[in-house]
C-alpha atoms as a PDB file:
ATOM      1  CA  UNK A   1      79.242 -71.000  78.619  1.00  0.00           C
ATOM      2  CA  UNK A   2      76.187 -70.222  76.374  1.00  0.00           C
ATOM      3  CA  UNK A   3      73.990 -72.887  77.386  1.00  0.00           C
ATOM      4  CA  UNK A   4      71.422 -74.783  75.086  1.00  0.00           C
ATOM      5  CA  UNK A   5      70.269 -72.719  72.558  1.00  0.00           C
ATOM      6  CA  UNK A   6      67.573 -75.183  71.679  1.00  0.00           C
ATOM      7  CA  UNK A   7      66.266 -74.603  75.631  1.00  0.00           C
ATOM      8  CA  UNK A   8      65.493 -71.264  74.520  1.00  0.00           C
ATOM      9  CA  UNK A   9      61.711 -70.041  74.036  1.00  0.00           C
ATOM     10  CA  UNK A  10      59.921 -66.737  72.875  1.00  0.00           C
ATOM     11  CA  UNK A  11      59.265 -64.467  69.654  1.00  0.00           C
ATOM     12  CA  UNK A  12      62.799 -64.133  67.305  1.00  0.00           C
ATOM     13  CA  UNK A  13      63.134 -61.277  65.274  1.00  0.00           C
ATOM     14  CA  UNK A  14      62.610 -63.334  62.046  1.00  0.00           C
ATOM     15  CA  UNK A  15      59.123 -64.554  63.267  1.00  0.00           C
ATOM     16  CA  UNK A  16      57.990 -60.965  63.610  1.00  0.00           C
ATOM     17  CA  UNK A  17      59.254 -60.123  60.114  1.00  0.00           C
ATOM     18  CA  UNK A  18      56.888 -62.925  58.549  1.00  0.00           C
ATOM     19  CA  UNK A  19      54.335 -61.534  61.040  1.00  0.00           C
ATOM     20  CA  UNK A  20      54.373 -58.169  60.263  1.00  0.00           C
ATOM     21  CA  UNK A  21      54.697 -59.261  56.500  1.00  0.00           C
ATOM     22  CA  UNK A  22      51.743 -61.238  56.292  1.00  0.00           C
ATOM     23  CA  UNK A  23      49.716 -58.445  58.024  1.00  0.00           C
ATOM     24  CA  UNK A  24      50.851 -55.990  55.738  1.00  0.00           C
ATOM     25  CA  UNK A  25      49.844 -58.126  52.213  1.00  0.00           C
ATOM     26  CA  UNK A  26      46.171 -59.004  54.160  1.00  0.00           C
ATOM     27  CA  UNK A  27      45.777 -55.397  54.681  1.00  0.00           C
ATOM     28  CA  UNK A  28      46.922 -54.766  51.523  1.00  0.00           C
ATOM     29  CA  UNK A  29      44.759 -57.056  49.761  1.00  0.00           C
ATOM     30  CA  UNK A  30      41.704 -55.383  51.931  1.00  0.00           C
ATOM     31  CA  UNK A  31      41.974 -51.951  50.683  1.00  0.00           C
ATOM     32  CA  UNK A  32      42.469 -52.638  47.204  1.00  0.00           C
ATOM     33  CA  UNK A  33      39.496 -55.127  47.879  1.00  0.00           C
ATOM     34  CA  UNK A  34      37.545 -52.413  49.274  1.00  0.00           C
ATOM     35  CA  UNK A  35      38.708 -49.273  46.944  1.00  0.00           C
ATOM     36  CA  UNK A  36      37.771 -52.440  44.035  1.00  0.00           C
ATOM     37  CA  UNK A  37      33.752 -52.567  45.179  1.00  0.00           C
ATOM     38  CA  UNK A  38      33.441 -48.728  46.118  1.00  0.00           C
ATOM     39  CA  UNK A  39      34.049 -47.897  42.448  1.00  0.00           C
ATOM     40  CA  UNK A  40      31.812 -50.684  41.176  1.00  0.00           C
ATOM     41  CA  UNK A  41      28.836 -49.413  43.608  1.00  0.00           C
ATOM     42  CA  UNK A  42      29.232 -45.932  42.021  1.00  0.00           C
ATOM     43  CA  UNK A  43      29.653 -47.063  38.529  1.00  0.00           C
ATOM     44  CA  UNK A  44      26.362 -49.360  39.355  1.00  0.00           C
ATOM     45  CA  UNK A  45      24.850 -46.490  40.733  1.00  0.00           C
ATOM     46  CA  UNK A  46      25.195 -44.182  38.072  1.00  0.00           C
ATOM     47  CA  UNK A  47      23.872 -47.112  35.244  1.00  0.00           C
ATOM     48  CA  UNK A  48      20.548 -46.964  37.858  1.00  0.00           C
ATOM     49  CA  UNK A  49      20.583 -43.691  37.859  1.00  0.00           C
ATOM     50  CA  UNK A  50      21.243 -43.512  34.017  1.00  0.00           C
ATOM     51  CA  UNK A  51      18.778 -46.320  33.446  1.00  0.00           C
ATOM     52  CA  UNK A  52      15.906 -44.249  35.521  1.00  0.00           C
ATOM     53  CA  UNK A  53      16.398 -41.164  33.280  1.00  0.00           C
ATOM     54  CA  UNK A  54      16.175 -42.929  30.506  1.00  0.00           C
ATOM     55  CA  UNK A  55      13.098 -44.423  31.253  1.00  0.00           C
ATOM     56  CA  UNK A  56      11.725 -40.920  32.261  1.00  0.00           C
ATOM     57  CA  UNK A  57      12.803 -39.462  29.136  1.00  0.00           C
ATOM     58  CA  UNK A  58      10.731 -42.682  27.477  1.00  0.00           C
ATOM     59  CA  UNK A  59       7.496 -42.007  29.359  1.00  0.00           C
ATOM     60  CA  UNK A  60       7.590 -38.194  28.604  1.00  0.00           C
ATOM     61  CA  UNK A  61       7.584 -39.254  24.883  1.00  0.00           C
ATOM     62  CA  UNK A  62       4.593 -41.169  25.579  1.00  0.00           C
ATOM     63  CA  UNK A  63       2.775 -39.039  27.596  1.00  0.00           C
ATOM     64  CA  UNK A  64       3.520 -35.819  24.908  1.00  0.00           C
ATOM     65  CA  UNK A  65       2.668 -38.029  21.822  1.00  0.00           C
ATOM     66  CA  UNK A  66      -0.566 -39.862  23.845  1.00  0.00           C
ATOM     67  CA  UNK A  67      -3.577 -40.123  21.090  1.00  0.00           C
ATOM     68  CA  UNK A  68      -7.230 -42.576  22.845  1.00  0.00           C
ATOM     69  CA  UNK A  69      -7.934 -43.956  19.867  1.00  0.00           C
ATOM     70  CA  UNK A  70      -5.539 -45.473  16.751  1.00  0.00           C
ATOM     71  CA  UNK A  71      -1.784 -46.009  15.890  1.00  0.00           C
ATOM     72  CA  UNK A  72       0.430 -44.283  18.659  1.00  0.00           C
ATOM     73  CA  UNK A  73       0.978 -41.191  17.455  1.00  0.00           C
ATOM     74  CA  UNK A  74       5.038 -41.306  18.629  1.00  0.00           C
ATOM     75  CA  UNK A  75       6.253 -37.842  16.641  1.00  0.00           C
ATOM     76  CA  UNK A  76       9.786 -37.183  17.482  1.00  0.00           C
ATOM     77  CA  UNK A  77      12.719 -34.673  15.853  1.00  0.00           C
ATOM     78  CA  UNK A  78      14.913 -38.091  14.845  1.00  0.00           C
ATOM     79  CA  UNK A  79      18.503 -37.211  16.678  1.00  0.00           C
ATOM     80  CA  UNK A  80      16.976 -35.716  19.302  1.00  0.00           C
ATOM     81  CA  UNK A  81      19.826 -35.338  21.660  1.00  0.00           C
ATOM     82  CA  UNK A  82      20.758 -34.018  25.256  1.00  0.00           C
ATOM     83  CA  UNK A  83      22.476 -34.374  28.328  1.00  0.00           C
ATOM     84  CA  UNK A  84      21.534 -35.242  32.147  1.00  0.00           C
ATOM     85  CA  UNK A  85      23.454 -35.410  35.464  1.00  0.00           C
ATOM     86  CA  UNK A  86      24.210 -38.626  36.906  1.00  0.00           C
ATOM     87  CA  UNK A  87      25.642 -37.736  40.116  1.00  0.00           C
ATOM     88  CA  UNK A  88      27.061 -33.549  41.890  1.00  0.00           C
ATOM     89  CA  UNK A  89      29.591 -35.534  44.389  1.00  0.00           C
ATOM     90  CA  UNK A  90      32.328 -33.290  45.642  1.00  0.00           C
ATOM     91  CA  UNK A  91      30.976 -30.802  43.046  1.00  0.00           C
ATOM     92  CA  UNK A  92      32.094 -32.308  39.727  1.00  0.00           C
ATOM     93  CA  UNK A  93      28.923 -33.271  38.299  1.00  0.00           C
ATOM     94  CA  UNK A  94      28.911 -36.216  36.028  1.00  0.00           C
ATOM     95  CA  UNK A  95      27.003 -35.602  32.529  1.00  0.00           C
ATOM     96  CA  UNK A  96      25.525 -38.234  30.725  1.00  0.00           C
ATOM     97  CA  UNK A  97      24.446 -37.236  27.010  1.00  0.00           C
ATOM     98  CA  UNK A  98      21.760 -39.077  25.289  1.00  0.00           C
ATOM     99  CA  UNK A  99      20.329 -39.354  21.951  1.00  0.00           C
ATOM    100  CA  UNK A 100      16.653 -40.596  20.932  1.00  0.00           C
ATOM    101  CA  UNK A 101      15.808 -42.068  17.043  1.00  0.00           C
ATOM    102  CA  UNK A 102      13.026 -42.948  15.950  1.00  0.00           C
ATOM    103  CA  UNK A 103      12.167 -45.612  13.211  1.00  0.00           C
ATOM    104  CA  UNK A 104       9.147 -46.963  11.117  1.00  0.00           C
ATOM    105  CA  UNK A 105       9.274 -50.617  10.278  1.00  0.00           C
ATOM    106  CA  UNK A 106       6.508 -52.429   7.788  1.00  0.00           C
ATOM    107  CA  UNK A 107       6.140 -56.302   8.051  1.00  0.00           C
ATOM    108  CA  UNK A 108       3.112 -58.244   5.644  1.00  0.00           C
ATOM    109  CA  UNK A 109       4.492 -61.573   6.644  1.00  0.00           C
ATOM    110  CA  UNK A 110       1.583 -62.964   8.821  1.00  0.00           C
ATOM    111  CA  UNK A 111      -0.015 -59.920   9.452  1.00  0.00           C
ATOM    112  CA  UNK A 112      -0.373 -56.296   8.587  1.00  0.00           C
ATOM    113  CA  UNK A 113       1.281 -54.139  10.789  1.00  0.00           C
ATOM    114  CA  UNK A 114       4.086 -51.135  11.229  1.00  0.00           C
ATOM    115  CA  UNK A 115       5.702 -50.806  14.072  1.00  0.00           C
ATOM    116  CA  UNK A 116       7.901 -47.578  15.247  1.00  0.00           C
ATOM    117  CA  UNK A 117      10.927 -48.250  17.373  1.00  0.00           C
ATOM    118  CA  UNK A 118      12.127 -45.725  19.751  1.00  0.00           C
ATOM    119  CA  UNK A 119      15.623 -45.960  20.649  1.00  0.00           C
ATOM    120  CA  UNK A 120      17.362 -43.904  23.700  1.00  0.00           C
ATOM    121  CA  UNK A 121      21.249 -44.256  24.177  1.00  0.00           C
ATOM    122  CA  UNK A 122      22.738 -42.563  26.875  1.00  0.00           C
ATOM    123  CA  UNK A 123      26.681 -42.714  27.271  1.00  0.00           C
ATOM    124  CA  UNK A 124      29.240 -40.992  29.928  1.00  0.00           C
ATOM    125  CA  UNK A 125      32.731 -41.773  31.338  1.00  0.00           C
ATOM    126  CA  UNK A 126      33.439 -42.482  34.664  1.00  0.00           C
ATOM    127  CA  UNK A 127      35.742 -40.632  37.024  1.00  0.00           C
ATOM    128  CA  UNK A 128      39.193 -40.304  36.284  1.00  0.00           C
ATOM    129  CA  UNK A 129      40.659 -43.307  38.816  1.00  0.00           C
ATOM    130  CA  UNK A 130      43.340 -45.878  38.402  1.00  0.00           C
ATOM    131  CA  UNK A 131      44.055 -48.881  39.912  1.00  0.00           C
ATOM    132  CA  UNK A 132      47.953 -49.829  39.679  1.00  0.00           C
ATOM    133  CA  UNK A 133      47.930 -48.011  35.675  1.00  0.00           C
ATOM    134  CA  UNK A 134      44.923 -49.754  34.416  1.00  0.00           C
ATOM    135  CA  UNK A 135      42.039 -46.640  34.251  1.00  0.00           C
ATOM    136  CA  UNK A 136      38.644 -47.899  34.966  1.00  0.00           C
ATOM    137  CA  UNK A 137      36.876 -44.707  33.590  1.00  0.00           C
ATOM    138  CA  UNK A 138      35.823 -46.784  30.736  1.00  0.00           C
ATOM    139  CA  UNK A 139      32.996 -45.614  28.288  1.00  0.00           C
ATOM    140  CA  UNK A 140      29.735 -46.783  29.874  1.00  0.00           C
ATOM    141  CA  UNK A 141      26.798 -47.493  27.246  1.00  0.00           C
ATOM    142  CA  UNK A 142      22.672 -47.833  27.870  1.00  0.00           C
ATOM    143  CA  UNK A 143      20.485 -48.239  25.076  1.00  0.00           C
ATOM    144  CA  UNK A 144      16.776 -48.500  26.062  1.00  0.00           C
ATOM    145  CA  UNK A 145      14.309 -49.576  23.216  1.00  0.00           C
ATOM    146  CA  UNK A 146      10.724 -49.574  22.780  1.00  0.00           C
ATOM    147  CA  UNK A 147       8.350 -51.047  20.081  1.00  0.00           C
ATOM    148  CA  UNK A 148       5.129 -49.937  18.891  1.00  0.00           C
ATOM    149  CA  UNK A 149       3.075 -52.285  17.049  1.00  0.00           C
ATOM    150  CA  UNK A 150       0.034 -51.556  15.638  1.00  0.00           C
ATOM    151  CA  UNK A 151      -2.215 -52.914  12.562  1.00  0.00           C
ATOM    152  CA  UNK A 152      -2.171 -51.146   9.379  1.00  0.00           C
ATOM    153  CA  UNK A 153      -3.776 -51.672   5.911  1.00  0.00           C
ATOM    154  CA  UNK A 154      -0.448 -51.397   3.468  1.00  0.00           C
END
């Protein structure tokens, strides 16, 4: 009356549900994949960015406190402090602040010299996203430090 089931062939209804299933976890998987590296190319992006000012900020000290001859002549407000944008996307700028300290370090171990360390550290938060609860505007850090070394006669 029904014949051989087993004789049957083609797609069943349960084949298509595993189908569509597995399609819909691999695409899925892709967008979270994808929404994953978008926010880690910004949040590199604005470190570069971040990393660049710093170093501006660094060689405007230099070229202000530039002397030809003798000890460099770094002369800097300690706790100097300000702020810089990272990035104006979709008009919500994001502000970095930074602070810059100074310090002025003896050493008669080997040799006679003083050195003065120059310190910028720059800090902002990321974006307000989350990914499934967990927020990933964490506090991002830079400190950028330069020496100065020079011979002295303590």
């Amino acid at each position: 009356m029904f014949g051989n089931l087993d004789s049957e062939k083609g797609f069943g209804l349960v084949q298509a549900i595993v189908v569509l299933g597995i399609v819909t976890v691999s695409l899925t998987g892709l967008f979270i994949s994808s929404f994953y590296a978008r926010n880690k190319a910004n949040e590199n992006y604005h470190y570069r960015v971040a990393l660049l000012k710093a170093t501006a900020l660094l060689e405007e000290l230099k070229w202000h406190n530039r002397i030809s001859v003798g000890e460099p002549n770094i002369d800097i407000p300690s706790g100097k402090e300000g702020t810089f944008v990272l990035d104006e996307r979709d008009n919500f700028p994001l502000i970095a602040n930074y602070s810059i300290t100074k310090s002025l370090s003896y050493s008669t171990t080997i040799i006679n010299y003083v050195y003065k360390k120059v310190i910028i550290t720059a800090t902002w938060k990321e974006g307000p996203l989350n990914i499934y609860g967990s927020p990933t505007n964490k506090k991002q850090t830079l400190v950028l430090r330069e020496d100065y070394y020079f011979r002295s006669d303590i």
